[in-house]
C-alpha atoms as a PDB file:
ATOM      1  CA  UNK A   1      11.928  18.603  -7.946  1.00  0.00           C
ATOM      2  CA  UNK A   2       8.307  19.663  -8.240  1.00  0.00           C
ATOM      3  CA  UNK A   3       7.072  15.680  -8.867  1.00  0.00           C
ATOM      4  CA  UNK A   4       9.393  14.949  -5.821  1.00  0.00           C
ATOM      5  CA  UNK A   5       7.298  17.125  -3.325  1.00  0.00           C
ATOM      6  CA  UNK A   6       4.164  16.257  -5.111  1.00  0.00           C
ATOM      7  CA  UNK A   7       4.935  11.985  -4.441  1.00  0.00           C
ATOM      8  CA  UNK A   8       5.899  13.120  -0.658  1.00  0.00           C
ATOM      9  CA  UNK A   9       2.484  14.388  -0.491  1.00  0.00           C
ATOM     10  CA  UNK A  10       1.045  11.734  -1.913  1.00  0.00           C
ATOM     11  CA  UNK A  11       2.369   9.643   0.584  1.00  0.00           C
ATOM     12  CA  UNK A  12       1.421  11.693   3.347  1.00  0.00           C
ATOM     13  CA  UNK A  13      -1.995  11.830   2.040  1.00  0.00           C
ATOM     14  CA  UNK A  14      -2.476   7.833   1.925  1.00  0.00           C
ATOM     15  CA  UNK A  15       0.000   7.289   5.137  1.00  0.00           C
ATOM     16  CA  UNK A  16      -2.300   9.734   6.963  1.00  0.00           C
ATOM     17  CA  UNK A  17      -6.104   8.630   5.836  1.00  0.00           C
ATOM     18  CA  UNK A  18      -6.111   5.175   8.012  1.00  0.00           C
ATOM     19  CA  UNK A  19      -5.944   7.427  11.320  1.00  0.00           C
ATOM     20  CA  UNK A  20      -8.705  10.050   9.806  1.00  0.00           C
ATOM     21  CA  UNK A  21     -10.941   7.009   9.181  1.00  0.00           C
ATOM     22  CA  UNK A  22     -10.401   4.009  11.377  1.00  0.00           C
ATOM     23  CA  UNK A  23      -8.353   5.436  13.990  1.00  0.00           C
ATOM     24  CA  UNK A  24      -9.169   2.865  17.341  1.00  0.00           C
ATOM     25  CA  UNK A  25      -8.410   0.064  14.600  1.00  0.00           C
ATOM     26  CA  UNK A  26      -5.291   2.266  13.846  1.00  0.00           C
ATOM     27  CA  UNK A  27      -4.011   2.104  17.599  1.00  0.00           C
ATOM     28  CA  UNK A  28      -4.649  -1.485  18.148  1.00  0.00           C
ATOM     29  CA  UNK A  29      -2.439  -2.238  14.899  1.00  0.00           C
ATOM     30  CA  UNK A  30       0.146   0.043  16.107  1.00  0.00           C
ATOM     31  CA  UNK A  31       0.219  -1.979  19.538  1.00  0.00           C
ATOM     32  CA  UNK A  32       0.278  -4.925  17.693  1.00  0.00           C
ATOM     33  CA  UNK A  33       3.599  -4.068  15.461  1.00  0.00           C
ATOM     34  CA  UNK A  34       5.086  -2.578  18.747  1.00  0.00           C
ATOM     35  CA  UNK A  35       5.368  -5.947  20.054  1.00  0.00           C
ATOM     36  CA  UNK A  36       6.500  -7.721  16.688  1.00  0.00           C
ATOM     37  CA  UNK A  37      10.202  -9.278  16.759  1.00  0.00           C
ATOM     38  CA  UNK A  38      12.743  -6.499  14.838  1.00  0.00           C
ATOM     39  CA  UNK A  39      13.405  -9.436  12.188  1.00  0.00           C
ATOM     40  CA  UNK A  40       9.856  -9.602  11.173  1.00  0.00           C
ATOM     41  CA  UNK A  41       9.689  -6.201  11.083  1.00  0.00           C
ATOM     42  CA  UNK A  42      12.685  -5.816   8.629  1.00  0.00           C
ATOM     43  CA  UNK A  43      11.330  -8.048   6.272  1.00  0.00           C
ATOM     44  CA  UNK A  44       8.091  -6.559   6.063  1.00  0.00           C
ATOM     45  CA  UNK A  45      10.217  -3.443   5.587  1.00  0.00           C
ATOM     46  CA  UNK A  46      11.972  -5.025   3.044  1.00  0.00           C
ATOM     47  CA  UNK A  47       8.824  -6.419   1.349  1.00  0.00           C
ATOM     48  CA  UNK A  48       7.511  -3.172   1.195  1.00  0.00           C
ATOM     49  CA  UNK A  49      10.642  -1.946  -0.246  1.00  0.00           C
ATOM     50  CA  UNK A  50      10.646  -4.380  -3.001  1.00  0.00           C
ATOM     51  CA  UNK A  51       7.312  -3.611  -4.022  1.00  0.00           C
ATOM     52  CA  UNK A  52       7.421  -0.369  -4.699  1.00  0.00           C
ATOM     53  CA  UNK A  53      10.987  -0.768  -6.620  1.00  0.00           C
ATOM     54  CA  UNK A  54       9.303  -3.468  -8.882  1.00  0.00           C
ATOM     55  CA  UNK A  55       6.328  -0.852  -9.209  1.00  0.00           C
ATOM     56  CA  UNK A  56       8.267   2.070 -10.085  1.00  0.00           C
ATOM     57  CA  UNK A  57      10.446  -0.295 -12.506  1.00  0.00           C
ATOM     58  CA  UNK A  58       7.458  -1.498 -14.437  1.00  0.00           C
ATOM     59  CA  UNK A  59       5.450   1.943 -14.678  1.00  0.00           C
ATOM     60  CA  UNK A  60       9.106   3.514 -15.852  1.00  0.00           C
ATOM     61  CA  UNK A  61       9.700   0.791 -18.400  1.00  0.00           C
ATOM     62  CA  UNK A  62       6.713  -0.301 -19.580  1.00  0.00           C
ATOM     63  CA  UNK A  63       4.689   1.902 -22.372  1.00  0.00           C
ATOM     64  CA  UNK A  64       1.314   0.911 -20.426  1.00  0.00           C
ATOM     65  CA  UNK A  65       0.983   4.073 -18.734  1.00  0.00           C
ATOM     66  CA  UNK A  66       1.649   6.524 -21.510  1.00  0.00           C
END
Protein backbone atom coordinates (compact mmCIF):
# COMPACT_ATOMS: atom_id res chain seq x y z
CA UNK A 1 0.00 0.00 0.00
CA UNK A 2 2.80 2.35 0.99
CA UNK A 3 4.53 2.09 -2.84
CA UNK A 4 0.87 2.66 -4.05
CA UNK A 5 0.58 6.22 -2.44
CA UNK A 6 4.19 6.85 -3.05
CA UNK A 7 3.60 6.16 -7.35
CA UNK A 8 0.29 8.47 -6.90
CA UNK A 9 2.60 11.06 -5.79
CA UNK A 10 4.88 10.55 -8.17
CA UNK A 11 2.46 11.18 -10.65
CA UNK A 12 1.15 14.15 -9.17
CA UNK A 13 4.55 15.48 -8.89
CA UNK A 14 5.39 15.09 -12.81
CA UNK A 15 1.49 15.71 -13.87
CA UNK A 16 1.77 18.96 -11.87
CA UNK A 17 5.46 20.48 -12.85
CA UNK A 18 4.39 21.54 -16.65
CA UNK A 19 1.87 24.20 -15.04
CA UNK A 20 4.66 25.33 -12.27
CA UNK A 21 7.05 25.88 -15.20
CA UNK A 22 5.51 26.66 -18.54
CA UNK A 23 2.12 27.44 -17.56
CA UNK A 24 0.79 30.03 -20.72
CA UNK A 25 2.31 27.09 -22.95
CA UNK A 26 0.24 24.81 -20.56
CA UNK A 27 -3.16 26.69 -21.37
CA UNK A 28 -2.68 26.95 -25.02
CA UNK A 29 -2.13 22.99 -25.09
CA UNK A 30 -5.08 22.52 -23.00
CA UNK A 31 -7.18 24.66 -25.62
CA UNK A 32 -5.72 22.81 -28.17
CA UNK A 33 -6.83 19.11 -26.82
CA UNK A 34 -10.25 20.77 -25.92
CA UNK A 35 -10.98 21.01 -29.46
CA UNK A 36 -9.44 17.52 -30.55
CA UNK A 37 -12.10 14.87 -31.99
CA UNK A 38 -13.02 12.21 -28.83
CA UNK A 39 -11.48 9.37 -31.21
CA UNK A 40 -8.14 10.96 -31.29
CA UNK A 41 -8.30 11.54 -27.94
CA UNK A 42 -8.97 7.81 -27.02
CA UNK A 43 -6.19 6.63 -28.82
CA UNK A 44 -3.78 8.86 -27.41
CA UNK A 45 -5.37 7.59 -24.20
CA UNK A 46 -4.86 4.32 -25.24
CA UNK A 47 -1.25 4.95 -26.38
CA UNK A 48 -0.49 6.21 -23.20
CA UNK A 49 -2.02 3.27 -21.64
CA UNK A 50 0.03 0.87 -23.53
CA UNK A 51 3.12 2.45 -22.68
CA UNK A 52 3.15 2.39 -19.37
CA UNK A 53 1.79 -1.44 -19.30
CA UNK A 54 4.80 -2.40 -21.59
CA UNK A 55 6.98 -0.26 -19.04
CA UNK A 56 5.81 -1.73 -15.96
CA UNK A 57 6.00 -5.32 -17.77
CA UNK A 58 9.63 -4.94 -18.68
CA UNK A 59 10.94 -3.25 -15.32
CA UNK A 60 8.81 -6.28 -13.45
CA UNK A 61 10.31 -8.97 -15.64
CA UNK A 62 13.43 -8.03 -16.58
CA UNK A 63 16.56 -8.38 -13.96
CA UNK A 64 17.91 -4.88 -15.39
CA UNK A 65 16.73 -2.92 -12.61
CA UNK A 66 17.80 -5.01 -9.67
Amino acid sequence: MKILFLLVGMVLILEGMPYVAFPDSMREWLKKVSEMKSEHLRMLGLLAMSSGLMICWFVQRSGFFQ
